[in-house]
PDB file of N, CA and C in Angstrom:
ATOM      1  N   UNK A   1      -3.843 -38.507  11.594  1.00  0.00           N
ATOM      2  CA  UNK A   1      -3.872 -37.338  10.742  1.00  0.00           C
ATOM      3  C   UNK A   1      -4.534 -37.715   9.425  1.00  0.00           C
ATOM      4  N   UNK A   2      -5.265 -36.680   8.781  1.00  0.00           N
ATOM      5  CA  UNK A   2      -6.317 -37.122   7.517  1.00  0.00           C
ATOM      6  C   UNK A   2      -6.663 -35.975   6.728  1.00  0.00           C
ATOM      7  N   UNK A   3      -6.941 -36.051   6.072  1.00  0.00           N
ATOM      8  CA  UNK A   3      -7.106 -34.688   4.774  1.00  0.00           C
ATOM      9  C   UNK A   3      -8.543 -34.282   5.237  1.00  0.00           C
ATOM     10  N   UNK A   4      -9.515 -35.434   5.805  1.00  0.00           N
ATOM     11  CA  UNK A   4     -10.576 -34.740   6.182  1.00  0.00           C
ATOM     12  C   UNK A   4     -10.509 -33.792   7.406  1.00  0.00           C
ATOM     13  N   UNK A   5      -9.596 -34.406   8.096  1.00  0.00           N
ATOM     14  CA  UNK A   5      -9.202 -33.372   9.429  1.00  0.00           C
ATOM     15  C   UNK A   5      -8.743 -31.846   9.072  1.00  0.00           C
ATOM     16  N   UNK A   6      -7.951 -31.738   7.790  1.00  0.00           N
ATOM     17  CA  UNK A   6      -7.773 -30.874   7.195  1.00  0.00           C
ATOM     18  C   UNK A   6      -9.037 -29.904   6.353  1.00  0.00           C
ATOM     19  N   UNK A   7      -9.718 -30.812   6.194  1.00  0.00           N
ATOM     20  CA  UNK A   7     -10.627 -30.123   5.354  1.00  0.00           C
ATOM     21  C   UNK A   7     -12.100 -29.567   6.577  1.00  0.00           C
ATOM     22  N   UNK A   8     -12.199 -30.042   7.644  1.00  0.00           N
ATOM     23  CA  UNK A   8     -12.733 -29.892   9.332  1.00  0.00           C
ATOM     24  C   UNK A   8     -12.062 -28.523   9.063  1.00  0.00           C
ATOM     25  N   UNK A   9     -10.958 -28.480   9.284  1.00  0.00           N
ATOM     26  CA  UNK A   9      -9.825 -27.595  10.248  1.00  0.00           C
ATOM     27  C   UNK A   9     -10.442 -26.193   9.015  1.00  0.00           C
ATOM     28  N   UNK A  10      -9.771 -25.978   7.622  1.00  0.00           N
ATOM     29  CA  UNK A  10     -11.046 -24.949   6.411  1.00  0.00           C
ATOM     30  C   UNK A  10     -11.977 -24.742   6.920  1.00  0.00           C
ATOM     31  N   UNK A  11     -13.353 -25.335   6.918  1.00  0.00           N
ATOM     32  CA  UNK A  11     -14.503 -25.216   7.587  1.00  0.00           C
ATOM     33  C   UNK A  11     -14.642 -24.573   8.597  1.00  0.00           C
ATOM     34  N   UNK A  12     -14.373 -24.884   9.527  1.00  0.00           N
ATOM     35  CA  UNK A  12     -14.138 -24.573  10.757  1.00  0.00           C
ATOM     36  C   UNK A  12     -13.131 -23.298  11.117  1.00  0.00           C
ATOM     37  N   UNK A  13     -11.965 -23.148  10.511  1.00  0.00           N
ATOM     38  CA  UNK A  13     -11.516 -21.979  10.145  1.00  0.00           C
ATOM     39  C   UNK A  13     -11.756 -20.626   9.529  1.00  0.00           C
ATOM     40  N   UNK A  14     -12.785 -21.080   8.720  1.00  0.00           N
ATOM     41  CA  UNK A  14     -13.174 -20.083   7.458  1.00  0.00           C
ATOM     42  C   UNK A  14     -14.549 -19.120   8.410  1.00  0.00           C
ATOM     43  N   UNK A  15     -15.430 -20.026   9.366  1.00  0.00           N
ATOM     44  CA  UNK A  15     -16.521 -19.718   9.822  1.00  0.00           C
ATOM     45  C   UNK A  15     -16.345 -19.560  11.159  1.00  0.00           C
ATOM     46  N   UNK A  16     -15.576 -19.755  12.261  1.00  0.00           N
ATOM     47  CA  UNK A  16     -15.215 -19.510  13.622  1.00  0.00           C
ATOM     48  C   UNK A  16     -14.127 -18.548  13.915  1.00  0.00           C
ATOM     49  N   UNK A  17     -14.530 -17.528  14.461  1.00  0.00           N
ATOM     50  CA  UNK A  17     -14.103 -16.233  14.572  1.00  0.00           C
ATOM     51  C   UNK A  17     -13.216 -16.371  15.730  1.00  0.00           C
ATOM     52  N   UNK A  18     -13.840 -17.360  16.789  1.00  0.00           N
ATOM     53  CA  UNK A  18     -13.162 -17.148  17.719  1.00  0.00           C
ATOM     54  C   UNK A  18     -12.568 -18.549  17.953  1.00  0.00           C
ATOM     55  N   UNK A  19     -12.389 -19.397  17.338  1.00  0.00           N
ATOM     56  CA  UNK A  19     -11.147 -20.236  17.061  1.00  0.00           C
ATOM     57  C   UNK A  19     -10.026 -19.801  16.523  1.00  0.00           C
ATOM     58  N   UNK A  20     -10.568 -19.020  15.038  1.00  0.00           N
ATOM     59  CA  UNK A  20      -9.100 -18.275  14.498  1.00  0.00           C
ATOM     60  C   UNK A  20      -8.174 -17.607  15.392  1.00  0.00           C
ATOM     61  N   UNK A  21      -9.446 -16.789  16.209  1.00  0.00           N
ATOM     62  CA  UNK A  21      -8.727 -15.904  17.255  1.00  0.00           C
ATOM     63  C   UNK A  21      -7.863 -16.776  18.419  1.00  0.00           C
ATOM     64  N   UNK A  22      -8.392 -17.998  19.052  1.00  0.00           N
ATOM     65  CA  UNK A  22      -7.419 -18.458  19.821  1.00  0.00           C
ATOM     66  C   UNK A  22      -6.224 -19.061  18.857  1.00  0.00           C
ATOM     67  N   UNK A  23      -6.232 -19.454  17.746  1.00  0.00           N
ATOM     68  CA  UNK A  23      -4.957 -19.904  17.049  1.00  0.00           C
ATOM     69  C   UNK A  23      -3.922 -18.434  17.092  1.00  0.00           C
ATOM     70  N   UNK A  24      -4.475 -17.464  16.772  1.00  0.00           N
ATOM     71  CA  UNK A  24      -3.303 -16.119  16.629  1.00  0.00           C
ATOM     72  C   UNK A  24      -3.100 -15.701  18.038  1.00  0.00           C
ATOM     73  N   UNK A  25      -4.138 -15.988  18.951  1.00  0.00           N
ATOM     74  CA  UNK A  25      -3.317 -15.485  20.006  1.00  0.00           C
ATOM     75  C   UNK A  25      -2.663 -16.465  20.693  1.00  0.00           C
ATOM     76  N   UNK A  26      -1.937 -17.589  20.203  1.00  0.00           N
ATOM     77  CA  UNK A  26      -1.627 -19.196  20.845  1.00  0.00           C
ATOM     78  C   UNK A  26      -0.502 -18.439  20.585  1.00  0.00           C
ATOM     79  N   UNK A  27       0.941 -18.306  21.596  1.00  0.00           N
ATOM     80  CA  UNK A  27       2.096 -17.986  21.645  1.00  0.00           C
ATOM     81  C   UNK A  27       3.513 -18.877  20.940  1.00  0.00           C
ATOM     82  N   UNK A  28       2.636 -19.910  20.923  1.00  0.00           N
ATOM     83  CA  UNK A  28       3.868 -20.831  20.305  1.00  0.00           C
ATOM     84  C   UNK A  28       3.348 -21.902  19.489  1.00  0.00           C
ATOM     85  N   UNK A  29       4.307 -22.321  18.443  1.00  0.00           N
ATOM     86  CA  UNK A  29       3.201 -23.707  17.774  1.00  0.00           C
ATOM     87  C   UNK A  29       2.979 -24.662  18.383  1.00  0.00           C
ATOM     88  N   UNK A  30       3.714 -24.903  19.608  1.00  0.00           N
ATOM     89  CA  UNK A  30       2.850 -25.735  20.699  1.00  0.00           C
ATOM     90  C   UNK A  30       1.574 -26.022  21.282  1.00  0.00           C
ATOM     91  N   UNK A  31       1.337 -24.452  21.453  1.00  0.00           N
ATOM     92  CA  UNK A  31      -0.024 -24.160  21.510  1.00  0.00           C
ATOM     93  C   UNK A  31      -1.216 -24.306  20.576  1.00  0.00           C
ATOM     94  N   UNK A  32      -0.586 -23.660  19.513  1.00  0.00           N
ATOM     95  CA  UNK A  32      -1.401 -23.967  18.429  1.00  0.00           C
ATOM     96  C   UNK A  32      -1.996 -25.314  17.987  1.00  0.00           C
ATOM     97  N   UNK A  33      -0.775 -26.649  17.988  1.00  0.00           N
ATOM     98  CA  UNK A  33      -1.049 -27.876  17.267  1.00  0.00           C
ATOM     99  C   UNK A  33      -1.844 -28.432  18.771  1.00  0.00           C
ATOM    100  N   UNK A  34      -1.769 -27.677  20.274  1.00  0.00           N
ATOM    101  CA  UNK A  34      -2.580 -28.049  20.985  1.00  0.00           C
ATOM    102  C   UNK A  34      -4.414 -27.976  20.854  1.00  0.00           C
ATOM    103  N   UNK A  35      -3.778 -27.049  20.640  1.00  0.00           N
ATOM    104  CA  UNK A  35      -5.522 -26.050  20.097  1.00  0.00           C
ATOM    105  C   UNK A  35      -6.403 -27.294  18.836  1.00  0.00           C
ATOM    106  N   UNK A  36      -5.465 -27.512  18.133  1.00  0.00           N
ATOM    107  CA  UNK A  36      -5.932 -28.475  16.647  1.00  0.00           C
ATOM    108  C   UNK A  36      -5.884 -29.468  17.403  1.00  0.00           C
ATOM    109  N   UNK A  37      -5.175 -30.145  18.180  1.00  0.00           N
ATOM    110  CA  UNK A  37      -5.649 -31.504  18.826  1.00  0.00           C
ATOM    111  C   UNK A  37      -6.990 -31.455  19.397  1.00  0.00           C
ATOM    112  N   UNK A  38      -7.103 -30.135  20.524  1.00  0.00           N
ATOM    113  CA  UNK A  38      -8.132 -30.892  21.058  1.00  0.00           C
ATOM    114  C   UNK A  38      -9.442 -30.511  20.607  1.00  0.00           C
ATOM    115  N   UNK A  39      -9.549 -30.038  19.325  1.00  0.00           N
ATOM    116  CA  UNK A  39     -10.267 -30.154  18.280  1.00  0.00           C
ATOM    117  C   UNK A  39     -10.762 -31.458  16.954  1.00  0.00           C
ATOM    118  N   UNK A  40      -9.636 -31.869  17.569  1.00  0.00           N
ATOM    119  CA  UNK A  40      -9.350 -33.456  16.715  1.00  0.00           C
ATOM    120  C   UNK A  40      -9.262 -32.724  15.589  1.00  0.00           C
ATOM    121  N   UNK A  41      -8.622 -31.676  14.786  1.00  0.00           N
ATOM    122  CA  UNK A  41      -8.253 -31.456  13.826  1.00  0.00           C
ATOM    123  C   UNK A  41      -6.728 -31.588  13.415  1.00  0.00           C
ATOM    124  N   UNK A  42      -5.811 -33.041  14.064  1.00  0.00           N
ATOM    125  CA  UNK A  42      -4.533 -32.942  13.375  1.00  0.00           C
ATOM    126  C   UNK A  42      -4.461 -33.232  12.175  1.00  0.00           C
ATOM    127  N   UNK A  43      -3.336 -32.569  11.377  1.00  0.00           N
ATOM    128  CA  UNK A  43      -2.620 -33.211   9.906  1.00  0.00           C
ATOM    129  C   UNK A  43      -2.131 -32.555   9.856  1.00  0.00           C
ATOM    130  N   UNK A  44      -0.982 -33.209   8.764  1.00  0.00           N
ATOM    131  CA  UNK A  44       0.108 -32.659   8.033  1.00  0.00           C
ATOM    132  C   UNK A  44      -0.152 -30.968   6.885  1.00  0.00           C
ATOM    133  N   UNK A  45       1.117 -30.452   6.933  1.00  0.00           N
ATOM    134  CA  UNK A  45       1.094 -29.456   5.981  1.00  0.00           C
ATOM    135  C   UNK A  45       0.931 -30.182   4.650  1.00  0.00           C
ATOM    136  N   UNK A  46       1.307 -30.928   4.000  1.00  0.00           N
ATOM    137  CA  UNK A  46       0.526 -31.902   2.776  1.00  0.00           C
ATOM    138  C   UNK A  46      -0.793 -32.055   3.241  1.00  0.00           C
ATOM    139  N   UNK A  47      -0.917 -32.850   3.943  1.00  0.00           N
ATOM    140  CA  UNK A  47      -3.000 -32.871   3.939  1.00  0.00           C
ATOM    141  C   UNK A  47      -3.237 -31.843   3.940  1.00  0.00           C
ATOM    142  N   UNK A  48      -2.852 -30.191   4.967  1.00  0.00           N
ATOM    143  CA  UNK A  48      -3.414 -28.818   4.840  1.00  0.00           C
ATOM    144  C   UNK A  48      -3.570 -29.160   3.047  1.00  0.00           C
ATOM    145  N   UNK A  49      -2.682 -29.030   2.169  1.00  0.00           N
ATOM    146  CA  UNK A  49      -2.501 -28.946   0.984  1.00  0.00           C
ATOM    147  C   UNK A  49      -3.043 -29.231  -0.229  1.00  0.00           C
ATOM    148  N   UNK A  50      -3.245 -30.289   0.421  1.00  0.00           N
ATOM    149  CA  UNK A  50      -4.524 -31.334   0.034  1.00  0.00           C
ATOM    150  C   UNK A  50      -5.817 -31.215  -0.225  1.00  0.00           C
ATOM    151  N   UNK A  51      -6.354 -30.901   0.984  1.00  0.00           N
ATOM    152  CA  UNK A  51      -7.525 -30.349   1.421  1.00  0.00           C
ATOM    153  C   UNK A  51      -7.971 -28.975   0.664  1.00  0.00           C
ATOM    154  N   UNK A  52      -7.243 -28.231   0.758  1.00  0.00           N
ATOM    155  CA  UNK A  52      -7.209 -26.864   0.085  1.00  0.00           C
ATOM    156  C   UNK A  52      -7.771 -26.945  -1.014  1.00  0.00           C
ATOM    157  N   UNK A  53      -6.689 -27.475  -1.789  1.00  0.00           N
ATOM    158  CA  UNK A  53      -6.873 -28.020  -3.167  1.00  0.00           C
ATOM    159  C   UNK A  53      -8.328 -28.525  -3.627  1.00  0.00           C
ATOM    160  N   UNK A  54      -8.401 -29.297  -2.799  1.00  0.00           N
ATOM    161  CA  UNK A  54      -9.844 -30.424  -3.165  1.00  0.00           C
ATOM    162  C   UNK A  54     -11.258 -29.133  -2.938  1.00  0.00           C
ATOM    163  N   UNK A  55     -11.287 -28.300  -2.041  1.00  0.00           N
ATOM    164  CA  UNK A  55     -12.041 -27.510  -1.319  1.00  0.00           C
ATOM    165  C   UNK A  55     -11.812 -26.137  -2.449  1.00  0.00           C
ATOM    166  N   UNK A  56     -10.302 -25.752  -3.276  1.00  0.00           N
ATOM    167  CA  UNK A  56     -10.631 -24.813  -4.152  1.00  0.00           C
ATOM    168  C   UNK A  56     -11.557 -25.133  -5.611  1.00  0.00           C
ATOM    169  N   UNK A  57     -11.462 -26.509  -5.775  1.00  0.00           N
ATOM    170  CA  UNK A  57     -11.984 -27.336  -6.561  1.00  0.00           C
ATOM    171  C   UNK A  57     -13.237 -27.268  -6.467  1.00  0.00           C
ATOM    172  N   UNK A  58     -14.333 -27.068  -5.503  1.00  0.00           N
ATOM    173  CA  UNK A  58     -15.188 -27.188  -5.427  1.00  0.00           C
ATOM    174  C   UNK A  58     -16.079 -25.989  -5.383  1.00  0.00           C
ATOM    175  N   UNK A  59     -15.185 -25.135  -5.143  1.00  0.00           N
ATOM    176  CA  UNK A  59     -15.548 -23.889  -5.236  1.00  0.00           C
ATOM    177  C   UNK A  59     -16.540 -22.752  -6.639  1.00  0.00           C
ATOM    178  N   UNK A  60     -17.638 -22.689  -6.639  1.00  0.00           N
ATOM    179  CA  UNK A  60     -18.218 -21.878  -7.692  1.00  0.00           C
ATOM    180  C   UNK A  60     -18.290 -20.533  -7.998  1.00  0.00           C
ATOM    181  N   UNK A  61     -18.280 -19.989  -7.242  1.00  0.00           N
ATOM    182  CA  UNK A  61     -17.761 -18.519  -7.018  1.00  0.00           C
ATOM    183  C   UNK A  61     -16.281 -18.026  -6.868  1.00  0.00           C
ATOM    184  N   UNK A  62     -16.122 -17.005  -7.541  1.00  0.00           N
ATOM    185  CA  UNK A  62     -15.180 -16.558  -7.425  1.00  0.00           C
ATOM    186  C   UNK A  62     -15.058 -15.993  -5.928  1.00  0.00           C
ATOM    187  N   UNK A  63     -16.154 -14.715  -5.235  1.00  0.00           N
ATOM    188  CA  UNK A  63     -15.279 -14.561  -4.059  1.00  0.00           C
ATOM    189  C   UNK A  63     -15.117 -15.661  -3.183  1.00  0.00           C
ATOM    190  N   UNK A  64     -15.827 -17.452  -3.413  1.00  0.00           N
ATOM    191  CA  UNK A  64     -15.383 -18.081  -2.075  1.00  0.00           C
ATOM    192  C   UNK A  64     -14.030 -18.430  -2.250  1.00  0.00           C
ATOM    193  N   UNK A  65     -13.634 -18.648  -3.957  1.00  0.00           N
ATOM    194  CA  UNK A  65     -12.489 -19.090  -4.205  1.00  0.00           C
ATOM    195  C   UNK A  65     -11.362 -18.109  -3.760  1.00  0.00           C
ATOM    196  N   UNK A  66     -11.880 -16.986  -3.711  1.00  0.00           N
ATOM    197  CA  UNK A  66     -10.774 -15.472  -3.059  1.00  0.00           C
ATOM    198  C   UNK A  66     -10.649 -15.805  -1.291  1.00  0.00           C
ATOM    199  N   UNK A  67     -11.796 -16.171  -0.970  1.00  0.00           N
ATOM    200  CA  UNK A  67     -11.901 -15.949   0.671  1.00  0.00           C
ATOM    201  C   UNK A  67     -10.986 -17.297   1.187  1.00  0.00           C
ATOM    202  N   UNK A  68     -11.115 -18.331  -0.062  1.00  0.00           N
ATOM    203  CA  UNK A  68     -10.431 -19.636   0.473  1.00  0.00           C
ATOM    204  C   UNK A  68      -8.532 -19.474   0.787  1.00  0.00           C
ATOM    205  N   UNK A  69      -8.444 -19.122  -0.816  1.00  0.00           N
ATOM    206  CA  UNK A  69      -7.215 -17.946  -0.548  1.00  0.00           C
ATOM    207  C   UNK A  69      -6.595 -17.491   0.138  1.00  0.00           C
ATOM    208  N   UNK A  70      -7.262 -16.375   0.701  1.00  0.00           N
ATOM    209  CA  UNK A  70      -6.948 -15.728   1.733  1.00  0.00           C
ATOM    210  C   UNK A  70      -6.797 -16.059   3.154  1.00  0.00           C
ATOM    211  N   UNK A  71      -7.591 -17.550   3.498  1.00  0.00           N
ATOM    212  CA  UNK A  71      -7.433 -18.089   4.933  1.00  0.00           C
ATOM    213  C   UNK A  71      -6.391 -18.804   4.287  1.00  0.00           C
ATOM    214  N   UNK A  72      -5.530 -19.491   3.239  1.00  0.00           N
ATOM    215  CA  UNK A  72      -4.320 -20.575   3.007  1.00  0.00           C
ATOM    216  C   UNK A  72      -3.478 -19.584   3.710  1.00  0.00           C
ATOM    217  N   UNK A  73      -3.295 -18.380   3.087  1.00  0.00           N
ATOM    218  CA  UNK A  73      -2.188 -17.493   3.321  1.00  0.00           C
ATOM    219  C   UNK A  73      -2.236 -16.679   4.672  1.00  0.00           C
ATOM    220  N   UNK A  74      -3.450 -17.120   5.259  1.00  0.00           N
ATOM    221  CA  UNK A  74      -3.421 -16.565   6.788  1.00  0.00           C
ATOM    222  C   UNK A  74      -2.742 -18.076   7.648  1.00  0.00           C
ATOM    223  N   UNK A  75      -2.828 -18.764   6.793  1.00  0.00           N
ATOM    224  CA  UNK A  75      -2.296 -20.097   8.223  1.00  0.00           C
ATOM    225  C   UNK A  75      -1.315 -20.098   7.444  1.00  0.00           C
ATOM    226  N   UNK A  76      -0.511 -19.753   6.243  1.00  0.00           N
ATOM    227  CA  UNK A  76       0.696 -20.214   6.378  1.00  0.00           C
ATOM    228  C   UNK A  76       1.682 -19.074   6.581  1.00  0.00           C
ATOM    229  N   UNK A  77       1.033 -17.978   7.170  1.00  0.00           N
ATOM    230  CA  UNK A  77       1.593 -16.902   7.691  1.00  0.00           C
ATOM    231  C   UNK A  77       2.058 -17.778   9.282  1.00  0.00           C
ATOM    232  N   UNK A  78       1.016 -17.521   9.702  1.00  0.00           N
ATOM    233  CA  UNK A  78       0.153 -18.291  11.287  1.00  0.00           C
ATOM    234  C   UNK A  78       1.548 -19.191  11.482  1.00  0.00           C
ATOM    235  N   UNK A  79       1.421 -20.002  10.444  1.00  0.00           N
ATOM    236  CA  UNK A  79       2.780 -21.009  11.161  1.00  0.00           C
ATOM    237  C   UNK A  79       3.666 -21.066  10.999  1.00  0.00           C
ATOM    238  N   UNK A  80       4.318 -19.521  10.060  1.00  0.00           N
ATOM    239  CA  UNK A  80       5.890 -18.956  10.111  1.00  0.00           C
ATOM    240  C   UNK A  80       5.646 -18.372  10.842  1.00  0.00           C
ATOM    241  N   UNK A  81       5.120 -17.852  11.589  1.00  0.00           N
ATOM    242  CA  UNK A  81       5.263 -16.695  12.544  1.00  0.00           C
ATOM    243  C   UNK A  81       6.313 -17.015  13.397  1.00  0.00           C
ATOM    244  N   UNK A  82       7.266 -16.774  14.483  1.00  0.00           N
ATOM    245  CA  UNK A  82       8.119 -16.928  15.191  1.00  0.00           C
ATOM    246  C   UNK A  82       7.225 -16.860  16.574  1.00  0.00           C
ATOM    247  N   UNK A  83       7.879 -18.408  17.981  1.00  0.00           N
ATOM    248  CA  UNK A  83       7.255 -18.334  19.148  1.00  0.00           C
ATOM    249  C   UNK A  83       7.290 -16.725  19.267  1.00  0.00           C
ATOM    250  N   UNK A  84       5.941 -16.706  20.421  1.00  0.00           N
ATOM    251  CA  UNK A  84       6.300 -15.106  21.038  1.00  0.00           C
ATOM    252  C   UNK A  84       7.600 -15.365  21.898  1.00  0.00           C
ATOM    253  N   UNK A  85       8.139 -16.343  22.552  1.00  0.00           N
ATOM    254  CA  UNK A  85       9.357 -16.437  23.660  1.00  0.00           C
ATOM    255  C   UNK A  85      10.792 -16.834  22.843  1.00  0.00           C
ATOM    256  N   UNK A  86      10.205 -17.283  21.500  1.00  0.00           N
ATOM    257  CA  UNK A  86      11.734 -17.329  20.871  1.00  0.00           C
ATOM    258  C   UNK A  86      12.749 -16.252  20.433  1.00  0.00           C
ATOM    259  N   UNK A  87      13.919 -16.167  21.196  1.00  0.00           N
ATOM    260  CA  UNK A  87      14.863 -14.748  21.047  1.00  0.00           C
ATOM    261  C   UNK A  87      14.967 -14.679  19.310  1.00  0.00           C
ATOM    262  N   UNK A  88      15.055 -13.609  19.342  1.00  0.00           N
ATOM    263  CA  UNK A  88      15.241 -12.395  18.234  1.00  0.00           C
ATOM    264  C   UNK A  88      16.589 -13.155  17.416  1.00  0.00           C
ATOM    265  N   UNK A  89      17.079 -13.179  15.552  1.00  0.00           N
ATOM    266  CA  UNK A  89      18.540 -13.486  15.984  1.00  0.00           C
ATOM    267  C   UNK A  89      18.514 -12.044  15.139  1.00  0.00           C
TER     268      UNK A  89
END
């Protein structure tokens, strides 16, 4: 696991439509951290954090700094979400 894997995983997130799309339609975070493996994109929620950071930093524009934003708070939606098979309480 590596902050650059993290900072892959942004990239690659921000511009692949239909990666995002298999991460939201992945039913469980099983699936999901499957999906990032066999992408070779593992790391930690600190490296996510990390990465972010370093990547809002670099940012010159305001809307990329908005759009960057807006994908943090789509994956850390993404990985509260509840399995689709985990009961209700």
């Amino acid at each position: 696991m590596t902050i650059q894997n993290a900072l892959n995983f942004i990239r690659q997130g921000q511009h692949d439509n239909d990666f995002r799309n298999k991460l939201v339609k992945a039913e469980t975070r099983q699936t999901r951290q499957e999906i990032l493996n066999q992408n070779d994109l593992t790391f930690t929620p600190e490296e996510f954090e990390e990465a972010y950071s370093l990547t809002l930093f670099k940012c010159q524009e305001q809307e990329d700094a908005d759009a960057l934003m807006a994908f943090r708070m789509w994956w850390i939606m993404l990985c509260r979400s509840p399995d689709a098979d985990a009961p209700s309480t």
